[in-house]
N, C-alpha and C. Protein backbone atom coordinates (compact mmCIF):
# COMPACT_ATOMS: atom_id res chain seq x y z
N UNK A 1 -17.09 -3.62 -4.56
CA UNK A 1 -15.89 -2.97 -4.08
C UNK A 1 -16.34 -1.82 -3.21
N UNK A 2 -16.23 -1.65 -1.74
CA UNK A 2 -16.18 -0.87 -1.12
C UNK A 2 -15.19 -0.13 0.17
N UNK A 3 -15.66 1.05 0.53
CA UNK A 3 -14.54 1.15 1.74
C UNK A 3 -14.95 0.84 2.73
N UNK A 4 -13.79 0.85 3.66
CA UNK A 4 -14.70 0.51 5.21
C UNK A 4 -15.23 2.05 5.74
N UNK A 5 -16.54 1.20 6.74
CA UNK A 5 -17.87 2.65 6.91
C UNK A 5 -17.01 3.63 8.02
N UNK A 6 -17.04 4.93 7.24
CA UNK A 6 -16.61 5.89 8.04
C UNK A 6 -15.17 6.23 7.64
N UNK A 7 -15.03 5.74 6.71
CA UNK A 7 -12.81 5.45 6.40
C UNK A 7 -13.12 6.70 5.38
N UNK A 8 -11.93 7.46 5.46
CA UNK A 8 -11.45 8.22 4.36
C UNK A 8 -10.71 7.29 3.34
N UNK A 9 -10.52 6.14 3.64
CA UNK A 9 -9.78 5.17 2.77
C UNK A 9 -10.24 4.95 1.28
N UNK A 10 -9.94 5.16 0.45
CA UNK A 10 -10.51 4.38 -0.84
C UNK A 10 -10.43 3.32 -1.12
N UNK A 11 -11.75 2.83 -1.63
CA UNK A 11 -11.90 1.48 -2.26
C UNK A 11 -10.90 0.92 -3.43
N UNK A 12 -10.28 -0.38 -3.56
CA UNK A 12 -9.63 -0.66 -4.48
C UNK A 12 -10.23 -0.83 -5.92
N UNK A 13 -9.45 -0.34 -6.94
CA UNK A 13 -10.80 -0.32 -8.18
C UNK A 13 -9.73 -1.87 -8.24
N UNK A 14 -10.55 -2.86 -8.90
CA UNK A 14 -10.21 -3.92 -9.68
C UNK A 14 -9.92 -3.62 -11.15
N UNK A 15 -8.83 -4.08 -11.24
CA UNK A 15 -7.99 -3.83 -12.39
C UNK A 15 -7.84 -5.27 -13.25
N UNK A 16 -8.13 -6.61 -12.82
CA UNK A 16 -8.15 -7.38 -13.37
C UNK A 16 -9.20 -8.56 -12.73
N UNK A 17 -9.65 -9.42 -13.89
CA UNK A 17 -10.82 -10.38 -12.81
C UNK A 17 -10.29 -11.53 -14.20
N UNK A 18 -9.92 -12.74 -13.78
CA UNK A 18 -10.12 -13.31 -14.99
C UNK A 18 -9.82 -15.11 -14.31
N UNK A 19 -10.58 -15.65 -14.96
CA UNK A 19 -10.33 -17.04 -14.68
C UNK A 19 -9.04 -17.92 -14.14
N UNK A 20 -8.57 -18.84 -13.26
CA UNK A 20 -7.57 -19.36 -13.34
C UNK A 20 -7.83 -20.72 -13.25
N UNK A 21 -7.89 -21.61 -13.85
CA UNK A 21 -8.40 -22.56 -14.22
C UNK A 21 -9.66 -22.70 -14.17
N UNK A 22 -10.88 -23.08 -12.90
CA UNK A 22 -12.00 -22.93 -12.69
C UNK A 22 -11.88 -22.11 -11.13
N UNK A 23 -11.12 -21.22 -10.86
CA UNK A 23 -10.79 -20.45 -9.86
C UNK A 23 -10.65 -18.97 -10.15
N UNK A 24 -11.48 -17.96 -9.91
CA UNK A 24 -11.62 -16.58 -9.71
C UNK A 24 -10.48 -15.58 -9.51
N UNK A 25 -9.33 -15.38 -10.22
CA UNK A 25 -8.49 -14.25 -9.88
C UNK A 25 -8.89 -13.00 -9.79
N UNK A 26 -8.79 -11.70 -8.50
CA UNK A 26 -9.35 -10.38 -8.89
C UNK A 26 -7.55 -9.93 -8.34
N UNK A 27 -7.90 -8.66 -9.25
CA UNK A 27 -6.40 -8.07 -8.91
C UNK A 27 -6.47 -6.56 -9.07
N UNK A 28 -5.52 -5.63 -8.01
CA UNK A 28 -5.77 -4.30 -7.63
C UNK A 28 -4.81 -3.73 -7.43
N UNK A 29 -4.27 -2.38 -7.61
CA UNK A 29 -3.38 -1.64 -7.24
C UNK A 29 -3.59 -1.38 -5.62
N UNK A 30 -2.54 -1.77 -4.88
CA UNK A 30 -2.75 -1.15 -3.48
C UNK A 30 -1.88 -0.47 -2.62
N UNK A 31 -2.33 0.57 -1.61
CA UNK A 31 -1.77 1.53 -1.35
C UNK A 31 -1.23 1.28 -0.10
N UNK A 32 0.40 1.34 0.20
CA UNK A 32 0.60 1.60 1.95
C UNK A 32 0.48 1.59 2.69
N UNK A 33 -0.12 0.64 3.95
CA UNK A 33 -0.44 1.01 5.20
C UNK A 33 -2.35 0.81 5.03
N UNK A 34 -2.54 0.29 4.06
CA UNK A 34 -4.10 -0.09 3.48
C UNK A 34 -3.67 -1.58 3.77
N UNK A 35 -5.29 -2.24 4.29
CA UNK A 35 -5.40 -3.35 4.73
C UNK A 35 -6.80 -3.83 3.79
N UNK A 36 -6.46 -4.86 2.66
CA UNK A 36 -7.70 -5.25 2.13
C UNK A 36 -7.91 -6.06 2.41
N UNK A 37 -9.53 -6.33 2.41
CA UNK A 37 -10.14 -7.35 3.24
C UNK A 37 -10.98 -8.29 1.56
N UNK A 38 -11.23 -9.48 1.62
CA UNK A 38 -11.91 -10.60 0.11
C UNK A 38 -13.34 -10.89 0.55
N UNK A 39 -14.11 -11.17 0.47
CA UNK A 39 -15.54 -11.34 0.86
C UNK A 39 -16.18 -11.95 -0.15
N UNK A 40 -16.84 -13.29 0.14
CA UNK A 40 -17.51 -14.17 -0.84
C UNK A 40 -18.99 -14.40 -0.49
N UNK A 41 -19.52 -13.99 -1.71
CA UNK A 41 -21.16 -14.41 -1.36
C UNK A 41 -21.70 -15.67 -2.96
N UNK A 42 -22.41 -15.93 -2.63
CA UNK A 42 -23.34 -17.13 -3.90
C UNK A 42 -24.63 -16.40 -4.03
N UNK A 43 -24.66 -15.29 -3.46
CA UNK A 43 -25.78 -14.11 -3.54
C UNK A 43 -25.46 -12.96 -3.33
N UNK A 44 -25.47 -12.21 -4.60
CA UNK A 44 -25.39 -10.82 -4.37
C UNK A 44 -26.03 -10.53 -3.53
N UNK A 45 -27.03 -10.36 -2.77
CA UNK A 45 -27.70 -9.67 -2.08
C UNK A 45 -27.96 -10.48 -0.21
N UNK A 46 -27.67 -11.43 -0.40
CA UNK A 46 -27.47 -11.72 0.99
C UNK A 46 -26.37 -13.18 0.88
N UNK A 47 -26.26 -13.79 2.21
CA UNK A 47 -25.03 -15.04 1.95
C UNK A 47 -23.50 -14.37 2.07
N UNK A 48 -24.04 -13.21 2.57
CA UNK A 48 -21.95 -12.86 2.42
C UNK A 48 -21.71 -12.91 3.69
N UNK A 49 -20.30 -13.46 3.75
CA UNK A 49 -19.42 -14.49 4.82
C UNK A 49 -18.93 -13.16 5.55
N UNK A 50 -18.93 -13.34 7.21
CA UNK A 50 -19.02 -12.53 8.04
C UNK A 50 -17.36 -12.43 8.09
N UNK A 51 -16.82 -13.72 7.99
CA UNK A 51 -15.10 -13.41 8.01
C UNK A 51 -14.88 -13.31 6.76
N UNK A 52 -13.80 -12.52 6.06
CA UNK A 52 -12.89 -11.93 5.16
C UNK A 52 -12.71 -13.58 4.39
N UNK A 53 -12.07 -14.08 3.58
CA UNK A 53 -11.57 -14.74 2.84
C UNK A 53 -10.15 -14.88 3.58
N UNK A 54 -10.05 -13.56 3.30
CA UNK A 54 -8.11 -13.44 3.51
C UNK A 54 -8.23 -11.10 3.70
N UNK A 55 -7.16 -11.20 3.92
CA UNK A 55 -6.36 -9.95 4.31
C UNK A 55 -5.28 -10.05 3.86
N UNK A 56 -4.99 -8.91 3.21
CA UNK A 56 -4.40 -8.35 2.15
C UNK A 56 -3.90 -6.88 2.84
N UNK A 57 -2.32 -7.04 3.05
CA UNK A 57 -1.88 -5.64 3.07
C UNK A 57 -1.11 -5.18 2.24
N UNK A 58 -1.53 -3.77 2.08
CA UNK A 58 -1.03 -3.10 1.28
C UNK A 58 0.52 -2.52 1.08
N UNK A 59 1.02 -2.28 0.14
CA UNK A 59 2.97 -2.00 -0.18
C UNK A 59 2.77 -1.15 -1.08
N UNK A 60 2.31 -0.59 -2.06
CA UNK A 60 1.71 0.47 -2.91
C UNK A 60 2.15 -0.72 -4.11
N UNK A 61 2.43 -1.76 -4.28
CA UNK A 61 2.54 -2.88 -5.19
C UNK A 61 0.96 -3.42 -5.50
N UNK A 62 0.89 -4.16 -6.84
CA UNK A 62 -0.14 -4.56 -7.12
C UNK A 62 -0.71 -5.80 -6.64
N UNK A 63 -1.90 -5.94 -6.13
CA UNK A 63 -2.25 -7.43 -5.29
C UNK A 63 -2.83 -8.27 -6.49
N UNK A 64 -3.06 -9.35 -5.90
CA UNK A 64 -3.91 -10.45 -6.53
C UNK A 64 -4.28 -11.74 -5.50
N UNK A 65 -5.46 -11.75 -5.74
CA UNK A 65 -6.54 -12.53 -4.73
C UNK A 65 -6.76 -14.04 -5.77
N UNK A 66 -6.71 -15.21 -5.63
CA UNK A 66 -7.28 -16.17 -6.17
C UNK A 66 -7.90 -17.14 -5.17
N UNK A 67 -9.33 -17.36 -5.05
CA UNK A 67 -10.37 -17.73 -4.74
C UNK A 67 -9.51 -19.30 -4.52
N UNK A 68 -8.99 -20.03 -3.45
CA UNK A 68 -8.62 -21.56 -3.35
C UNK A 68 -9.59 -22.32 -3.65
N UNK A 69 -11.05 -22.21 -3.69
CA UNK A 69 -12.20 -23.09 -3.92
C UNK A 69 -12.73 -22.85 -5.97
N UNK A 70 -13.02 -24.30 -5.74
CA UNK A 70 -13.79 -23.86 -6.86
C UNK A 70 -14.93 -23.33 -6.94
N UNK A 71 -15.47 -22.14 -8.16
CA UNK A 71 -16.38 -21.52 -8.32
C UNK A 71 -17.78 -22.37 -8.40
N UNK A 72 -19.00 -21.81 -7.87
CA UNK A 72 -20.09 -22.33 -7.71
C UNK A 72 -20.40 -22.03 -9.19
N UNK A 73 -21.66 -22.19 -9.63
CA UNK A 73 -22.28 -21.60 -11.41
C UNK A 73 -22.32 -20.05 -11.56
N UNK A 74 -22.39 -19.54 -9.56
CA UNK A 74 -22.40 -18.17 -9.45
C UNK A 74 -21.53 -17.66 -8.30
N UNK A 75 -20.37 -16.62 -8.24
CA UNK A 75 -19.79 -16.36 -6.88
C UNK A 75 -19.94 -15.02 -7.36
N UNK A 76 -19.82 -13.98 -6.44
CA UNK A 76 -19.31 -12.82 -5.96
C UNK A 76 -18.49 -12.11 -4.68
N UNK A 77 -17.65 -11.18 -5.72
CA UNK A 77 -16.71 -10.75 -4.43
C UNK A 77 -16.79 -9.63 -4.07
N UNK A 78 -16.59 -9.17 -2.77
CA UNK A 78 -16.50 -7.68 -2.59
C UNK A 78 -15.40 -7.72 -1.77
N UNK A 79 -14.25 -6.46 -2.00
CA UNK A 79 -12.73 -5.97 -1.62
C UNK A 79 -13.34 -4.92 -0.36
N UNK A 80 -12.76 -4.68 0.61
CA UNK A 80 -12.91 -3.83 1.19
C UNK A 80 -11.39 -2.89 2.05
N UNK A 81 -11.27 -1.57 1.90
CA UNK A 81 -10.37 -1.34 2.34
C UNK A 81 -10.35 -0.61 3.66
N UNK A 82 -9.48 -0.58 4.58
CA UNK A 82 -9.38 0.18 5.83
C UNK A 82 -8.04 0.30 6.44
């Protein structure tokens, strides 16, 4: 979970992560005029997808992201806000 570089924006904390069938739900409180961005890697440390998943704007309502693919043995996500 991070912000975008240089943003006074805050990062969304994840408030929920939990299975939906064999599909990844993450879910966040989000703020107004905030634009979140989904990001999928099969490696923490490199493999993360240069386009977003999806975009996510913000209503100060709570979001929820569910991954349309099924999960590999390993995924990771990172939220980003701006």
């Amino acid at each position: 979970v991070m912000t975008g570089g240089g943003s006074t924006v805050q990062a969304p904390v994840i408030s929920s992560m939990r299975p939906t069938g064999n599909k990844p739900e993450l879910g966040w409180p989000s703020v107004a005029g905030v634009t979140y961005a989904v990001y999928k890697s099969t490696n923490l440390l490199t493999g993360w997808i240069v386009t977003p998943l999806t975009n996510i704007a913000g209503d100060g309502t709570a979001k929820v992201f569910v991954d349309p693919s099924p999960t590999q043995p390993a995924a990771f996500y990172r939220v980003t806000a701006r």
